[in-house]
PDB file of N, CA and C in Angstrom:
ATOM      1  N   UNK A   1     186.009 -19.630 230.530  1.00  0.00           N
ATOM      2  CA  UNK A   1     186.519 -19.194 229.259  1.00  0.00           C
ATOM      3  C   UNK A   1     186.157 -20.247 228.231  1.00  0.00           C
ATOM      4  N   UNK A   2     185.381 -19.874 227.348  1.00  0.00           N
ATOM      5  CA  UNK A   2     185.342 -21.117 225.743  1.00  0.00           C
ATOM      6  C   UNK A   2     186.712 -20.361 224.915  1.00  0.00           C
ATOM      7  N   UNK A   3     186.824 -21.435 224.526  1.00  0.00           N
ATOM      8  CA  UNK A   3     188.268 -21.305 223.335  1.00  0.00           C
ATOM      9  C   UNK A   3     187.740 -22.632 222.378  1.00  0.00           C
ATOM     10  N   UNK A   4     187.906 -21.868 220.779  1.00  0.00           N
ATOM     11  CA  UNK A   4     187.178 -22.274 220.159  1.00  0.00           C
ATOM     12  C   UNK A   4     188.497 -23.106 219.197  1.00  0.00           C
ATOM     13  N   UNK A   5     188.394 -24.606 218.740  1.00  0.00           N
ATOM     14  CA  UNK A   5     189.617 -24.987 218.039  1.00  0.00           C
ATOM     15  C   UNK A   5     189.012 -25.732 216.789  1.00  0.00           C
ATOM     16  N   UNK A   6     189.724 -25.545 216.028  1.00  0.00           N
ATOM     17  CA  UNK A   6     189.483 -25.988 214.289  1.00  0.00           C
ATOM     18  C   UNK A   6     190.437 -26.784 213.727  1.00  0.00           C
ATOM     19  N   UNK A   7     190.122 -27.619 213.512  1.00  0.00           N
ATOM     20  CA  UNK A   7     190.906 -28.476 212.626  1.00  0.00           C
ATOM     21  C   UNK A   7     190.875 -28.936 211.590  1.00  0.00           C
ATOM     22  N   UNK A   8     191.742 -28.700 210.788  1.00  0.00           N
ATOM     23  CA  UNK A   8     191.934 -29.001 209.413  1.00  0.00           C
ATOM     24  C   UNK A   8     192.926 -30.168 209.208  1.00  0.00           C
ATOM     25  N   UNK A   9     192.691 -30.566 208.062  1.00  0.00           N
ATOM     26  CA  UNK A   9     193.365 -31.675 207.075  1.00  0.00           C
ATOM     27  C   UNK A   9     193.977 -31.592 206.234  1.00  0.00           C
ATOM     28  N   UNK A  10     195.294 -32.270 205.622  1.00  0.00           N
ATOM     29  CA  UNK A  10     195.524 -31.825 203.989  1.00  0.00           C
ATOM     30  C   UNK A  10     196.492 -33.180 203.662  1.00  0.00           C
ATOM     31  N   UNK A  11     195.839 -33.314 202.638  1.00  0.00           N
ATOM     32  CA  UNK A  11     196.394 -34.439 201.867  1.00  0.00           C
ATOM     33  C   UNK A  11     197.456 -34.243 200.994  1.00  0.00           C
ATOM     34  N   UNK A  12     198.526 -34.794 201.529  1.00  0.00           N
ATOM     35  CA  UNK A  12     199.753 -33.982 201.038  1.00  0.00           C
ATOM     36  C   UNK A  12     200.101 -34.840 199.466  1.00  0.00           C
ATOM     37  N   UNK A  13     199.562 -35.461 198.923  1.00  0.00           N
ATOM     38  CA  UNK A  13     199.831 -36.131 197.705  1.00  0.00           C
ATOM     39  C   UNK A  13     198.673 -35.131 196.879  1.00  0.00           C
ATOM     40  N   UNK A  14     197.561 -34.481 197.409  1.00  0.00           N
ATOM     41  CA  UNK A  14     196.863 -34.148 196.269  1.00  0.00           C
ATOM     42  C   UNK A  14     197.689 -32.705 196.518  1.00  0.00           C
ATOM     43  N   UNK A  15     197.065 -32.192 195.029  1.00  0.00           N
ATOM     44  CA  UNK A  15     197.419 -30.537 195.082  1.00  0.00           C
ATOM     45  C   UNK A  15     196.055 -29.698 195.074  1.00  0.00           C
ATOM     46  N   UNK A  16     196.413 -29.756 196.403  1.00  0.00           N
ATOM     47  CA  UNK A  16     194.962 -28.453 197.149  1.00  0.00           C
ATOM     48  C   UNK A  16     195.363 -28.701 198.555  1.00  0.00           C
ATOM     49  N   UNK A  17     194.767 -27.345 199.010  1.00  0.00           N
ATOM     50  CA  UNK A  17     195.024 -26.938 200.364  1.00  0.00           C
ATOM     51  C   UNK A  17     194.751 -27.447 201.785  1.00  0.00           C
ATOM     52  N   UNK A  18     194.833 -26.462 202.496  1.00  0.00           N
ATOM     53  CA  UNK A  18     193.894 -27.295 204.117  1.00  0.00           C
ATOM     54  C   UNK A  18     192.313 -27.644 203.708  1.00  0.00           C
ATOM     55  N   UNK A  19     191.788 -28.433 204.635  1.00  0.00           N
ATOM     56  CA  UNK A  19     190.658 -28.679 204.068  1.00  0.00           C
ATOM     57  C   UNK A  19     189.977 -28.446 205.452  1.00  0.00           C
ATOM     58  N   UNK A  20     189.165 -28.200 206.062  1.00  0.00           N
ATOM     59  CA  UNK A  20     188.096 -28.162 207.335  1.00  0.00           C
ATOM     60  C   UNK A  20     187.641 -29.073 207.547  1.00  0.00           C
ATOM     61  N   UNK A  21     188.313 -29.824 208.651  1.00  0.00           N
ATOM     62  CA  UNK A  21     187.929 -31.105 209.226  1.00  0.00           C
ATOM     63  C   UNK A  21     186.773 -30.986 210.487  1.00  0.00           C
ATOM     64  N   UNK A  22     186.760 -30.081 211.401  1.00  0.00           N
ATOM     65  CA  UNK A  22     186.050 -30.128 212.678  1.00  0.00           C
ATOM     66  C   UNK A  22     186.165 -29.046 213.198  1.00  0.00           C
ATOM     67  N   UNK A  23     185.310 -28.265 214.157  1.00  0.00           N
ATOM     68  CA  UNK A  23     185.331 -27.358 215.016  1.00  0.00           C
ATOM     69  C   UNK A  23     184.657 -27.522 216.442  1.00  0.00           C
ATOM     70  N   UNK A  24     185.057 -27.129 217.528  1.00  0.00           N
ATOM     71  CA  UNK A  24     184.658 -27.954 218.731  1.00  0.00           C
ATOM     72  C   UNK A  24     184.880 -26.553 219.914  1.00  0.00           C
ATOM     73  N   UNK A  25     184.034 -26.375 220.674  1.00  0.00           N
ATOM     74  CA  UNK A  25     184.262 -25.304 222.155  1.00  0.00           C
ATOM     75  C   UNK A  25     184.456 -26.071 223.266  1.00  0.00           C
ATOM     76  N   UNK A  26     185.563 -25.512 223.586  1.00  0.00           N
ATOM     77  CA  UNK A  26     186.116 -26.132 224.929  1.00  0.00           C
ATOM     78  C   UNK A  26     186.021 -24.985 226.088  1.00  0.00           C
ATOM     79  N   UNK A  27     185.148 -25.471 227.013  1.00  0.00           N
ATOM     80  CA  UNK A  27     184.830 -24.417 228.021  1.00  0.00           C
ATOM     81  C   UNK A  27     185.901 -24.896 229.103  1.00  0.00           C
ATOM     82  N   UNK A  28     186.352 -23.850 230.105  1.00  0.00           N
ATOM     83  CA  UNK A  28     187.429 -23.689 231.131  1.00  0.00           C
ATOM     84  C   UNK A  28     187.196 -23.175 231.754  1.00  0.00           C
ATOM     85  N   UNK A  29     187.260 -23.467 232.983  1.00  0.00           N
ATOM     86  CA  UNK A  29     186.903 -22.821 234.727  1.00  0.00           C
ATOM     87  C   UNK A  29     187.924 -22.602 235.375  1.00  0.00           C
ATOM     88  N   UNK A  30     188.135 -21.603 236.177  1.00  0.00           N
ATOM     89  CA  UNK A  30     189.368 -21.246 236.717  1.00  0.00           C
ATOM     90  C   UNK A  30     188.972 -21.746 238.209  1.00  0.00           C
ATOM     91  N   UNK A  31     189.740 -22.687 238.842  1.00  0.00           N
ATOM     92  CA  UNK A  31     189.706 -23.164 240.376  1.00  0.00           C
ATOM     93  C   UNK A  31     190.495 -22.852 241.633  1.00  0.00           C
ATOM     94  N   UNK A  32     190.296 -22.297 242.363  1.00  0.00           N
ATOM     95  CA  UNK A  32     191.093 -22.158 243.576  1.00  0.00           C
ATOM     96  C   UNK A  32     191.496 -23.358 244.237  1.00  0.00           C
ATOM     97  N   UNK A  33     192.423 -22.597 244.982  1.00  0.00           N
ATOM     98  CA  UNK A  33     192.980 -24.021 246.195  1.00  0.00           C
ATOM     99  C   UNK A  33     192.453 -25.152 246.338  1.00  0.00           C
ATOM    100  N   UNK A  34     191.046 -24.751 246.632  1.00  0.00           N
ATOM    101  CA  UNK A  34     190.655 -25.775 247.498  1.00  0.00           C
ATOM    102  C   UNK A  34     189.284 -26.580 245.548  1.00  0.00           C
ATOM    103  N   UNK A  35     189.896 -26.132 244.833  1.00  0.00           N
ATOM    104  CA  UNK A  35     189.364 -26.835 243.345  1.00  0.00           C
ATOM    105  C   UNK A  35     187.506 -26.412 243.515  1.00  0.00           C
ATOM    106  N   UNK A  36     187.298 -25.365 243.768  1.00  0.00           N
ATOM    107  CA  UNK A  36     185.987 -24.901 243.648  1.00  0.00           C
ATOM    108  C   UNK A  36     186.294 -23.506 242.172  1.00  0.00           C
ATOM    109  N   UNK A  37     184.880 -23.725 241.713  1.00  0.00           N
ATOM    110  CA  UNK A  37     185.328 -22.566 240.561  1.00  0.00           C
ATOM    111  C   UNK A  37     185.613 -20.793 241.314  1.00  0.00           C
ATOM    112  N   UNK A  38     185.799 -19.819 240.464  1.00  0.00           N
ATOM    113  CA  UNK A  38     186.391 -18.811 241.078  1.00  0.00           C
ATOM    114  C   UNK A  38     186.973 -17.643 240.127  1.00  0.00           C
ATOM    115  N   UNK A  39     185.500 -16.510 240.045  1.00  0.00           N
ATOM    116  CA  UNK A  39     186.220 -15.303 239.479  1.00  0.00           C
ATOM    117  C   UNK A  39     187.355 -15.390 239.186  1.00  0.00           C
ATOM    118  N   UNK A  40     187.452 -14.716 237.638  1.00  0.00           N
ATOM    119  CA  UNK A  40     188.753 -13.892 237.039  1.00  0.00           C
ATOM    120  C   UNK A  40     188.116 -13.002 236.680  1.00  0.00           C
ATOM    121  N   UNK A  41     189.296 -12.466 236.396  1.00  0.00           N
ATOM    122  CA  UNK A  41     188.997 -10.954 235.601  1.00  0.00           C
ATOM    123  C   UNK A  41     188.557 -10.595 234.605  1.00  0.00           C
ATOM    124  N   UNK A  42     187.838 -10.283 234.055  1.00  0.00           N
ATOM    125  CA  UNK A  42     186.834  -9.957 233.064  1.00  0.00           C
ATOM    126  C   UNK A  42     188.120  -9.795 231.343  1.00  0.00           C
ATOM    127  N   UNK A  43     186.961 -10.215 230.389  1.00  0.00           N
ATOM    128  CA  UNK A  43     188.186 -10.010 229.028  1.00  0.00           C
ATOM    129  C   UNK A  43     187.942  -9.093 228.952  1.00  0.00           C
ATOM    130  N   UNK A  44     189.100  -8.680 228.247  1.00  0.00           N
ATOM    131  CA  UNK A  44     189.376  -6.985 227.566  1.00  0.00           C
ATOM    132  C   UNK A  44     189.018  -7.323 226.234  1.00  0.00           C
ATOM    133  N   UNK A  45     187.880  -6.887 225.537  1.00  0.00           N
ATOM    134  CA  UNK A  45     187.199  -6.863 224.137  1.00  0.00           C
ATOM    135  C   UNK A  45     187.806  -5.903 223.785  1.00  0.00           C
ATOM    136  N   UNK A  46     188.670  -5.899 222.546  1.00  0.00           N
ATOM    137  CA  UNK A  46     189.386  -4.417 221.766  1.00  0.00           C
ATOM    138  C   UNK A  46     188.700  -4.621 220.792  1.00  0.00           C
ATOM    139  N   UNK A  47     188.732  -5.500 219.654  1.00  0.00           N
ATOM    140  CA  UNK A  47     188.249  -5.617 218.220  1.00  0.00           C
ATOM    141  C   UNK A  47     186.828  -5.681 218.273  1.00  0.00           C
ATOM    142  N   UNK A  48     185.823  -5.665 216.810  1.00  0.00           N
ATOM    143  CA  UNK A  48     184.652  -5.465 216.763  1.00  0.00           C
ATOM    144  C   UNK A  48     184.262  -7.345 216.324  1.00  0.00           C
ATOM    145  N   UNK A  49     186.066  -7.965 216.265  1.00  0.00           N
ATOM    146  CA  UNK A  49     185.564  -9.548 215.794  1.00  0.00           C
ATOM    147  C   UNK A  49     185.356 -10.256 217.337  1.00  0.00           C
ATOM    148  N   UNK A  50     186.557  -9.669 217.811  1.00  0.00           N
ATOM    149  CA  UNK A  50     186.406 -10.646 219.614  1.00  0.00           C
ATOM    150  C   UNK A  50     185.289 -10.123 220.111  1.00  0.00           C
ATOM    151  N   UNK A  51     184.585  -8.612 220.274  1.00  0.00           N
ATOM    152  CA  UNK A  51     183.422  -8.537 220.626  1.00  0.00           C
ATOM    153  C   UNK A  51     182.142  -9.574 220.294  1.00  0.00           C
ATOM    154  N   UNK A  52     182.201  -9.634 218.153  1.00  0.00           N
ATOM    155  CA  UNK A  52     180.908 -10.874 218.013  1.00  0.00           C
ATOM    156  C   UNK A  52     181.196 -12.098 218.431  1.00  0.00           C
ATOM    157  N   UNK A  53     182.668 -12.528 218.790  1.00  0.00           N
ATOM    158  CA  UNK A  53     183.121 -13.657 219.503  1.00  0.00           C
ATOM    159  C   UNK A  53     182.539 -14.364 220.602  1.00  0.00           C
ATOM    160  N   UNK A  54     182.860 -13.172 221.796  1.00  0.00           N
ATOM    161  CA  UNK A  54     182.055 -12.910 222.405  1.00  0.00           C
ATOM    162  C   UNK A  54     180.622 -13.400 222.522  1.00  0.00           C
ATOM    163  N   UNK A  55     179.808 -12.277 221.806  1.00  0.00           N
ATOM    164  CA  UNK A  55     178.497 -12.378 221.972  1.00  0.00           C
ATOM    165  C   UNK A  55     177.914 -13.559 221.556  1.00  0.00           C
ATOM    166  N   UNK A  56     178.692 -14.344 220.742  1.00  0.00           N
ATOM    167  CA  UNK A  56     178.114 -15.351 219.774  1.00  0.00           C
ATOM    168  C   UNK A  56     178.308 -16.924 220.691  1.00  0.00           C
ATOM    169  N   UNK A  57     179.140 -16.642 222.206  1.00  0.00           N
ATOM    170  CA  UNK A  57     179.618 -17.651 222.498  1.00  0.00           C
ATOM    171  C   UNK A  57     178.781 -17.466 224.146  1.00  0.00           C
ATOM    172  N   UNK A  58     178.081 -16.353 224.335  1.00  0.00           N
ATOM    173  CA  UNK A  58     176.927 -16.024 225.307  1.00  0.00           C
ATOM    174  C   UNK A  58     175.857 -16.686 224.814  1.00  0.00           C
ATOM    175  N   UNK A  59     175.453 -16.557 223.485  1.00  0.00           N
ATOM    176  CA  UNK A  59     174.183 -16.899 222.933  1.00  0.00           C
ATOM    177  C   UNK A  59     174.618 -18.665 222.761  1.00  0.00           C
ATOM    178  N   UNK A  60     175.546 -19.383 222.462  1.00  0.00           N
ATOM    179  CA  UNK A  60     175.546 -20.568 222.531  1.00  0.00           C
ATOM    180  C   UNK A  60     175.455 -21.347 223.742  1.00  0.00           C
ATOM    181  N   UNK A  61     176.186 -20.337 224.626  1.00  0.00           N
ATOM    182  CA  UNK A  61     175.930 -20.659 226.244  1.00  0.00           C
ATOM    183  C   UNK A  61     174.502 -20.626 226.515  1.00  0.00           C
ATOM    184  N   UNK A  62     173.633 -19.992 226.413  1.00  0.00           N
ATOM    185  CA  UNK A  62     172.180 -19.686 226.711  1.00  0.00           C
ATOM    186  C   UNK A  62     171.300 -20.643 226.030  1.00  0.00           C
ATOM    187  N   UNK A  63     171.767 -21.243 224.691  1.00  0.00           N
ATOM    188  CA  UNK A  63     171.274 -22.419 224.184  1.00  0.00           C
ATOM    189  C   UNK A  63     171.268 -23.562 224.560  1.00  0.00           C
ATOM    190  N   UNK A  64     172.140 -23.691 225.063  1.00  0.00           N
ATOM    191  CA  UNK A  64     172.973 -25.294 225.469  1.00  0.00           C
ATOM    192  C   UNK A  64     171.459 -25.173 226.766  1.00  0.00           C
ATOM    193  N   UNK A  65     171.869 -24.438 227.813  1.00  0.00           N
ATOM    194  CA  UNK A  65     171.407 -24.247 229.055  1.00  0.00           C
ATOM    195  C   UNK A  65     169.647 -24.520 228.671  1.00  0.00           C
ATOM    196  N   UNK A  66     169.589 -23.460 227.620  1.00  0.00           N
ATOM    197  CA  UNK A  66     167.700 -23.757 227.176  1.00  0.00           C
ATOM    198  C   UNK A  66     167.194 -25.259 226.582  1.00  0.00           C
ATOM    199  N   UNK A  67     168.199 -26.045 226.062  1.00  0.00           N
ATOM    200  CA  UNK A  67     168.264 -27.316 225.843  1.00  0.00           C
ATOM    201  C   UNK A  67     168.299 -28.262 226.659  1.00  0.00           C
ATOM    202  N   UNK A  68     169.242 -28.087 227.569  1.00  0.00           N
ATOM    203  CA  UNK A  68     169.733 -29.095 228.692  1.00  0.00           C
ATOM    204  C   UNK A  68     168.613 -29.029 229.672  1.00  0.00           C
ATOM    205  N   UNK A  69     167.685 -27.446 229.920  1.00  0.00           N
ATOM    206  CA  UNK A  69     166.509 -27.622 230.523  1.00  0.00           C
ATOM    207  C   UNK A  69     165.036 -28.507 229.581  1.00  0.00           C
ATOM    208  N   UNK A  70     164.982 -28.089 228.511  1.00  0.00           N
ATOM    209  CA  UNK A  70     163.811 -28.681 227.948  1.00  0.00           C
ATOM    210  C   UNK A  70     164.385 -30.597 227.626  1.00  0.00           C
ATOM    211  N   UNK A  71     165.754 -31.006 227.876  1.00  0.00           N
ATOM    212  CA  UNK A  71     165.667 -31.889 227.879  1.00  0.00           C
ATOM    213  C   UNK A  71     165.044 -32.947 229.358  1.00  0.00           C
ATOM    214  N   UNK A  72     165.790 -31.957 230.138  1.00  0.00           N
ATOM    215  CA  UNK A  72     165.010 -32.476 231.618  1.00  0.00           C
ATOM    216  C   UNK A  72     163.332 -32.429 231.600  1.00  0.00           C
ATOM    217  N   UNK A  73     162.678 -31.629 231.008  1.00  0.00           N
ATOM    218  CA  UNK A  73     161.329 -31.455 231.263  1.00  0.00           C
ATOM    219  C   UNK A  73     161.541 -32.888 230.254  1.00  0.00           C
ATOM    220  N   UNK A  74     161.465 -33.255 229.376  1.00  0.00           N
ATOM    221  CA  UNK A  74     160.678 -34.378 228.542  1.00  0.00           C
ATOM    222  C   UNK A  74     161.573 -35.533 229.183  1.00  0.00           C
ATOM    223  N   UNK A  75     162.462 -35.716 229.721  1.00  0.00           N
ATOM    224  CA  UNK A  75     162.634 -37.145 231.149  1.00  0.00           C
ATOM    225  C   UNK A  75     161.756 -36.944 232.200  1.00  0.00           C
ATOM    226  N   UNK A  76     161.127 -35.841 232.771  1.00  0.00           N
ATOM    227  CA  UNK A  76     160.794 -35.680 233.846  1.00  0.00           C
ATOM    228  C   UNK A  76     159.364 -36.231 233.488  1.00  0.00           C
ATOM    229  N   UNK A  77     158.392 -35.585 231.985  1.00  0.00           N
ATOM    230  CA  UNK A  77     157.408 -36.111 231.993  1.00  0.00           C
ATOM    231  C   UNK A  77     156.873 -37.709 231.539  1.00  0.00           C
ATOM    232  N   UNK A  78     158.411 -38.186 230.858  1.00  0.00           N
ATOM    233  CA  UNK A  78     158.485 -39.141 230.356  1.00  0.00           C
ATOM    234  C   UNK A  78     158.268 -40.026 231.863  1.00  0.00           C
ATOM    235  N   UNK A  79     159.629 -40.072 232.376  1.00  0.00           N
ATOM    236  CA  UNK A  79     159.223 -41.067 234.325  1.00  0.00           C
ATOM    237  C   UNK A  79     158.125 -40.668 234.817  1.00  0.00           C
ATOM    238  N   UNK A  80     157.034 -39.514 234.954  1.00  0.00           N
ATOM    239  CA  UNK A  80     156.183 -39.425 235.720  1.00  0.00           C
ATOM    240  C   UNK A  80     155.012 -40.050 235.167  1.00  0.00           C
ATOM    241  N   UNK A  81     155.016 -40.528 233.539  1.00  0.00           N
ATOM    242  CA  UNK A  81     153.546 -40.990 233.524  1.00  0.00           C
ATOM    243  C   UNK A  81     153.670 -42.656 234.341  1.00  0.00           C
TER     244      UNK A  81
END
C-alpha cells in the first residue's frame, strides 16, 4: 500500500494560511507470521479521484523500478571497465 502524506506549515504571527511544506510516499507491506510479505485484498476504487490515485501511484512505482534498473546498468558498466 503507498499512502501519500503532506505537510504543511503556518506561521501563526503572519496573517495567511497553511503553506505546503513537503510531500513524501510511504510504501507498506503486509507480513505474515513468520514476517515474509503476503497478499491482501485488493482496494475497492469507488471515486474517479482514488482511481487516478491509483493509477498515478502504479506509474511512479514503474519509474522508481525503471530507475533503480538503469541505475544498476551505469555501476555495473562503471566496475567492469
Amino acid at each position: 500500500m503507498e499512502v501519500a502524506v503532506n505537510v504543511e506549515v503556518e506561521v501563526l504571527e503572519a496573517d495567511q494560511g497553511p503553506q505546503h511544506a513537503l510531500s513524501a510516499y510511504f510504501t507498506m507491506v503486509a507480513l505474515d507470521r513468520n514476517g515474509r510479505p503476503m497478499a491482501v485484498p485488493p482496494l475497492e476504487l469507488e471515486t474517479e479521484e482514488e482511481k487516478a490515485a491509483f493509477e498515478a501511484a502504479k506509474k511512479r512505482h514503474e519509474l522508481y523500478h525503471q530507475r533503480k534498473k538503469q541505475r544498476e546498468e551505469a555501476a555495473a558498466r562503471v566496475i567492469g571497465k
